[in-house]
C-alpha atoms as a PDB file:
ATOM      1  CA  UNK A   1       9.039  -6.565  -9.060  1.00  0.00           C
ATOM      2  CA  UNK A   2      10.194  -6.714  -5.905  1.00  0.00           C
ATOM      3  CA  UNK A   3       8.694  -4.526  -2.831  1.00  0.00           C
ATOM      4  CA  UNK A   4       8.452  -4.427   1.209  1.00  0.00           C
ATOM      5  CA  UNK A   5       5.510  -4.825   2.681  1.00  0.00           C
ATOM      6  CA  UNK A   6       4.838  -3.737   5.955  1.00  0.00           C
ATOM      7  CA  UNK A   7       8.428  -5.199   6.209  1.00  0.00           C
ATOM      8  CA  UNK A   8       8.739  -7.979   4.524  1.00  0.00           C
ATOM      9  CA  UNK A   9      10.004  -8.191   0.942  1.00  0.00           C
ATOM     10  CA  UNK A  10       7.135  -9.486  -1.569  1.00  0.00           C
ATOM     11  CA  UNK A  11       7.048 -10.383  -5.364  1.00  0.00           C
ATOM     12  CA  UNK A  12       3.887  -8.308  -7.061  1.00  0.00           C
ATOM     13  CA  UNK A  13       2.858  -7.427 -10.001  1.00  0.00           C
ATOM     14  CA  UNK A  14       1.437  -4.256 -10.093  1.00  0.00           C
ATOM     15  CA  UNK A  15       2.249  -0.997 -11.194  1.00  0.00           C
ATOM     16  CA  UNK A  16       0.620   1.317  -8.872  1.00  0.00           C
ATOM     17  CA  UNK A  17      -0.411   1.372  -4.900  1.00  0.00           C
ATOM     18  CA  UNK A  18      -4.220   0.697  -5.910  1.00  0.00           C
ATOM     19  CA  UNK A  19      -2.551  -2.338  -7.683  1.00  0.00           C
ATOM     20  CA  UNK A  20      -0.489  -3.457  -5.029  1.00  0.00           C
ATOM     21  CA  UNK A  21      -3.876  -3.108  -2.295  1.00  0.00           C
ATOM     22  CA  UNK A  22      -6.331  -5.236  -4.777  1.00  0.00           C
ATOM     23  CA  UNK A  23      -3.076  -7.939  -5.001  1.00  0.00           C
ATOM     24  CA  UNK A  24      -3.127  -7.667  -1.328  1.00  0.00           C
ATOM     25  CA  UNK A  25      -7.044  -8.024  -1.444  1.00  0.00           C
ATOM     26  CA  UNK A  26      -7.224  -4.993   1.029  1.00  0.00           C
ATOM     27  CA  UNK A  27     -10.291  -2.100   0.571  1.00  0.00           C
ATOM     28  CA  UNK A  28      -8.705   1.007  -0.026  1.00  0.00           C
ATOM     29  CA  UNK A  29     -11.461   2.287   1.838  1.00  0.00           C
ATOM     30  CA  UNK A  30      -9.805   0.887   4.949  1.00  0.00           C
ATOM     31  CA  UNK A  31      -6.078   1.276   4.945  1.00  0.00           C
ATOM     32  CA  UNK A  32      -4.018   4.474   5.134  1.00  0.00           C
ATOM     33  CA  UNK A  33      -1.230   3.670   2.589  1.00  0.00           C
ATOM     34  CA  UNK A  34       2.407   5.304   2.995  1.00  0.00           C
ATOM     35  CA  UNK A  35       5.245   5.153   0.057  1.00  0.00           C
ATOM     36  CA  UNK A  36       8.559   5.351   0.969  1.00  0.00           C
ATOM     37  CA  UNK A  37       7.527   7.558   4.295  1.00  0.00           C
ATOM     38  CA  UNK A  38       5.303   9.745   2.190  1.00  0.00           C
ATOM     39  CA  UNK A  39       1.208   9.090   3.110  1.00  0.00           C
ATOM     40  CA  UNK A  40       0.110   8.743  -0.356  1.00  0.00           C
ATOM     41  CA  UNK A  41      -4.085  10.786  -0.520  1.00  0.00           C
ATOM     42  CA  UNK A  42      -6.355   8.326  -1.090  1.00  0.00           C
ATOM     43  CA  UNK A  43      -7.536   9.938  -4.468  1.00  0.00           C
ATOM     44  CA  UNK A  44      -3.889   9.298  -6.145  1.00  0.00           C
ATOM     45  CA  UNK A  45      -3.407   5.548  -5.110  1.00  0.00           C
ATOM     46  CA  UNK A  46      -4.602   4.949  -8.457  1.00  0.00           C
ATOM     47  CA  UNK A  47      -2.072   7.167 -10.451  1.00  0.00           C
ATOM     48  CA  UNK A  48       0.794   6.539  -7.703  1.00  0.00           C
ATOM     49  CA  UNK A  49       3.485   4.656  -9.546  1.00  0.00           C
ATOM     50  CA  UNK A  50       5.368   1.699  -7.564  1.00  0.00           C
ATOM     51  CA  UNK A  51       8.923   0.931  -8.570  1.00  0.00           C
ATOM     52  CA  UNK A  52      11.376  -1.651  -7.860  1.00  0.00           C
ATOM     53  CA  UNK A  53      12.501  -1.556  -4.037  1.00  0.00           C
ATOM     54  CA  UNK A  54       9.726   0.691  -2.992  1.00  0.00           C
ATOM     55  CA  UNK A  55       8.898   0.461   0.795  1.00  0.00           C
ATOM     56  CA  UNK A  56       4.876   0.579   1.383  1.00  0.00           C
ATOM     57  CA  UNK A  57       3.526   0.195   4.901  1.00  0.00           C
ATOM     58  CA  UNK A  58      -0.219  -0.395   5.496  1.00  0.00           C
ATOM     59  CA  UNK A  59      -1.756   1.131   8.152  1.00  0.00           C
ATOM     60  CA  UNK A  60      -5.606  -0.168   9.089  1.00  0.00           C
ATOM     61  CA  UNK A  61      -8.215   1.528  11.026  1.00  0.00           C
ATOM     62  CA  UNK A  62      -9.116  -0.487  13.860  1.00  0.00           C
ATOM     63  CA  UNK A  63     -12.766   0.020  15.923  1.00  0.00           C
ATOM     64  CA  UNK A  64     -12.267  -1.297  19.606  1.00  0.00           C
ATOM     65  CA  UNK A  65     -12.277  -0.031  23.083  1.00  0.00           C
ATOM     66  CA  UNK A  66     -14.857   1.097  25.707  1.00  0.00           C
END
């Protein structure tokens, strides 16, 4: 199926988010996930269906500064 990515259109195949993050070989630990503008909990990325066309963006925590 097809899906965007963070923008750009990608071939996986998986069936939920958690799917699409372990095809992505991302920790779900260390991503905030949002479907189709919706910030999907991290305690239903495993039961939160993907579908044809869906739009994820993945946004990473990032440790920096002074």
């Amino acid at each position: 199926m097809q899906v965007t990515i963070n923008g750009k259109p990608e071939d996986v195949q998986a069936s939920t988010v958690l799917g699409v993050l372990k095809h992505k070989e991302v920790d779900p630990h260390m991503v905030a996930v949002e479907l189709n503008t919706q910030i999907v909990e991290r305690d239903k990325l495993e039961t939160t269906p993907i579908k044809d066309g869906d739009k994820l963006e993945f946004l990473f925590f990032m440790g920096g500064g002074e």
